[in-house]
C-alpha atoms as a PDB file:
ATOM      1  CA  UNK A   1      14.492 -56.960  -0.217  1.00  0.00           C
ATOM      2  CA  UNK A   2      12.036 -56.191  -3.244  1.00  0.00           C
ATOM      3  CA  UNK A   3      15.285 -56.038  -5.588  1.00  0.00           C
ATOM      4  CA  UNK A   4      16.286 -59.539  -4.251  1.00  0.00           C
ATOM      5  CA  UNK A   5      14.173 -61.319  -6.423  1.00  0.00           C
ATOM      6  CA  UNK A   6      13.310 -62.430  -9.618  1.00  0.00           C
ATOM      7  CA  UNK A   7       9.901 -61.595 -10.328  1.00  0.00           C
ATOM      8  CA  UNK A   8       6.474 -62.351  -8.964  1.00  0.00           C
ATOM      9  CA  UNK A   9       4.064 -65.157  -7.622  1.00  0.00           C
ATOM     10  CA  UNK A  10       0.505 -65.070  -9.038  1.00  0.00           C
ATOM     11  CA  UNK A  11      -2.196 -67.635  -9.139  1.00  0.00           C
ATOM     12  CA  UNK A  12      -5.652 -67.326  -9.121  1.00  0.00           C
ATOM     13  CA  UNK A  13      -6.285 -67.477  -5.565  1.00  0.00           C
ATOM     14  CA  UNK A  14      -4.118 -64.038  -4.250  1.00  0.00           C
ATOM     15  CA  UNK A  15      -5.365 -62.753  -7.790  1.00  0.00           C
ATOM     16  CA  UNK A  16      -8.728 -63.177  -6.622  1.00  0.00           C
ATOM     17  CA  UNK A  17      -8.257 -62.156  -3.551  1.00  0.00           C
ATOM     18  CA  UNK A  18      -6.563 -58.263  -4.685  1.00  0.00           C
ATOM     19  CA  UNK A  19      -8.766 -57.805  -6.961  1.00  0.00           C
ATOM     20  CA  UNK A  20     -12.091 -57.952  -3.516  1.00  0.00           C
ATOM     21  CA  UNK A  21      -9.881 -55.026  -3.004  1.00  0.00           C
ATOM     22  CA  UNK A  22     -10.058 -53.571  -5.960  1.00  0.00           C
ATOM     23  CA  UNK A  23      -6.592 -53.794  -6.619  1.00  0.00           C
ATOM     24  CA  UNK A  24      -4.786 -55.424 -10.032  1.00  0.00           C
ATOM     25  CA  UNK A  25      -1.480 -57.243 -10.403  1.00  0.00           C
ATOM     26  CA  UNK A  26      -0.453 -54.219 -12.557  1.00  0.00           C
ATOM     27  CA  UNK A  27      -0.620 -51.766  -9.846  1.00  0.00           C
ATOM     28  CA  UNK A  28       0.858 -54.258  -7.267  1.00  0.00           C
ATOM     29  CA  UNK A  29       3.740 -54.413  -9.567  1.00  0.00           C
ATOM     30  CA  UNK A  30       3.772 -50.940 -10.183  1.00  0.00           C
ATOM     31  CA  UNK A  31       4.003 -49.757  -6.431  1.00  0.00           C
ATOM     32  CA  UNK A  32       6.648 -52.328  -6.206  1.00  0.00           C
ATOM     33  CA  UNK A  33       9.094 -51.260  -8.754  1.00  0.00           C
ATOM     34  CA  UNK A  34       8.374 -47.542  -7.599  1.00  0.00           C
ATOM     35  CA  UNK A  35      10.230 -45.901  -4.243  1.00  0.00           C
ATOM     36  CA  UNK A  36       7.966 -47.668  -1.256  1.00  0.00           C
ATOM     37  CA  UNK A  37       8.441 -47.825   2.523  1.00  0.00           C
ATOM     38  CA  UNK A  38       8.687 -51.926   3.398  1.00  0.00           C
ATOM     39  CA  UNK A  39       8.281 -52.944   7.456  1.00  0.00           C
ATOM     40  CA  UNK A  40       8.016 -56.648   8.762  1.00  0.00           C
ATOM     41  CA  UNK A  41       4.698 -57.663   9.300  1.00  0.00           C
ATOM     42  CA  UNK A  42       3.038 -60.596  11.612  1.00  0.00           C
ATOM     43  CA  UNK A  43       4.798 -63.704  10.652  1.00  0.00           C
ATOM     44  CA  UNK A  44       1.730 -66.803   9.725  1.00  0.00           C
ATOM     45  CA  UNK A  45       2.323 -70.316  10.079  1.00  0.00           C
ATOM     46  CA  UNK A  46       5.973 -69.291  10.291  1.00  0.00           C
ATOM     47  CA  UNK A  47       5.874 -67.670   7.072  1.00  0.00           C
ATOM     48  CA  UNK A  48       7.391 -64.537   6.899  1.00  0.00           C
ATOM     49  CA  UNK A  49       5.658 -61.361   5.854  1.00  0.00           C
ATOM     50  CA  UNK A  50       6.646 -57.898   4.918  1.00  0.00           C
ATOM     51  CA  UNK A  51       4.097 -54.610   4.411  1.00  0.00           C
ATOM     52  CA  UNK A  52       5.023 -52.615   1.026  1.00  0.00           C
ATOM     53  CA  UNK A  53       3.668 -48.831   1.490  1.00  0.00           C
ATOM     54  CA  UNK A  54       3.602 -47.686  -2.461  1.00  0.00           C
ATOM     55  CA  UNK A  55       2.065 -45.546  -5.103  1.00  0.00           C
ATOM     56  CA  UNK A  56       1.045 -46.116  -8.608  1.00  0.00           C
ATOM     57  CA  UNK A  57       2.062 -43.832 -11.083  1.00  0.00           C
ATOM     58  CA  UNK A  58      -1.778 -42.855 -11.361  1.00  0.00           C
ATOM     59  CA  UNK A  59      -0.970 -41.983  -7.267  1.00  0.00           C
ATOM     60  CA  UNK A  60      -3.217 -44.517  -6.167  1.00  0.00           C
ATOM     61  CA  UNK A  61      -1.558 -45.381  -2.581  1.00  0.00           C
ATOM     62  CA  UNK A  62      -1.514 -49.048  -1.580  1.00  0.00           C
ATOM     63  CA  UNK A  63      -0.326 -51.651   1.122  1.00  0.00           C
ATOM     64  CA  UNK A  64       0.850 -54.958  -0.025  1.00  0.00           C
ATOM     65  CA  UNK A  65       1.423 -58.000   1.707  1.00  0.00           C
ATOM     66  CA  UNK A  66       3.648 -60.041   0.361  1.00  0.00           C
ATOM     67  CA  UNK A  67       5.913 -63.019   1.478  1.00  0.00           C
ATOM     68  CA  UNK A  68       8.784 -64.010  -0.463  1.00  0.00           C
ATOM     69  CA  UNK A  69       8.616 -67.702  -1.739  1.00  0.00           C
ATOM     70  CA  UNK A  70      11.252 -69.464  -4.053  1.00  0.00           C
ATOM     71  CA  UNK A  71      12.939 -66.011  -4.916  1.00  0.00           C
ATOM     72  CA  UNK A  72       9.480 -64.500  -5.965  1.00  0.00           C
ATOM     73  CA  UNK A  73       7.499 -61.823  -4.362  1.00  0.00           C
ATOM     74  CA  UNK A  74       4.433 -63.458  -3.617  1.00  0.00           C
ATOM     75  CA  UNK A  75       1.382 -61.416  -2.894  1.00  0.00           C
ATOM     76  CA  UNK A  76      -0.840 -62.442   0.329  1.00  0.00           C
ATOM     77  CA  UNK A  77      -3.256 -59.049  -0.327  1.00  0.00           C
ATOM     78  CA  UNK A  78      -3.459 -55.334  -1.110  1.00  0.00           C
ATOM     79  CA  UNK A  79      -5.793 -52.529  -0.541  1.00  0.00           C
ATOM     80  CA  UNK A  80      -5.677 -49.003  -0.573  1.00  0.00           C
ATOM     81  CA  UNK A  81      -3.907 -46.750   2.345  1.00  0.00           C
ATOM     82  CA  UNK A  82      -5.972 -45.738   5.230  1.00  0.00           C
ATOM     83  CA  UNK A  83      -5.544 -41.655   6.316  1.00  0.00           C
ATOM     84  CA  UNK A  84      -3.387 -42.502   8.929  1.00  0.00           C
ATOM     85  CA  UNK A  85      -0.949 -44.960   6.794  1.00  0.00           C
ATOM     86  CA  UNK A  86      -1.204 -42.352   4.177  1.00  0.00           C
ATOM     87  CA  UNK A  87       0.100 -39.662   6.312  1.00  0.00           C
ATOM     88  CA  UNK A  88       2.795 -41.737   7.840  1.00  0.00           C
ATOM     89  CA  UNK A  89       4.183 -43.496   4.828  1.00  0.00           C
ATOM     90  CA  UNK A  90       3.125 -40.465   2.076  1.00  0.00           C
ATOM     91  CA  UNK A  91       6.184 -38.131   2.240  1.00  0.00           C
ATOM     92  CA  UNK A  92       8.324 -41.138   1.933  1.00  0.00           C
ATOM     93  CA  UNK A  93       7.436 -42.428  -1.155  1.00  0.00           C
ATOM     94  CA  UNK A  94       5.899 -39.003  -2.878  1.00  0.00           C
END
């Protein structure tokens, strides 16, 4: 799905919302192009939405919501891994 398209959606507004998480576009974009686990999440206003399970190259372990919109991977918000997300999604994407 990630390969499918041709580059990514920011703005100021999911910008600013990542980065209340501490997480940058960089290392969005990072855990994206990187092996990551990817599950369908809850659907909003009948917009779909995926979960991305990835790691930085610094091994910084995230979750990223995206949605896909006009052919670009638009972030909805990212934060770190909880334990148990960490041990479940880890050894795929170590």
């Amino acid at each position: 799905m990630v390969t499918e398209v041709r580059g990514f959606d920011w703005d100021a507004a999911n910008v600013g919302h990542i980065m209340l998480h501490g997480v940058t576009p960089f290392e969005v974009e990072e855990a994206a192009g990187r092996p990551h686990v990817t599950i369908r999440a809850r659907a909003v206003m009948g917009e779909e939405r995926w979960k991305l399970f990835g790691r930085t190259v610094s091994k910084r372990y995230l979750v990223v919501v995206f949605t896909i919109r006009r052919k670009s991977f638009r972030t909805v918000t990212a934060y770190a891994m909880n334990v148990a997300e960490r041990r479940k999604y880890g050894p795929e994407i170590d």
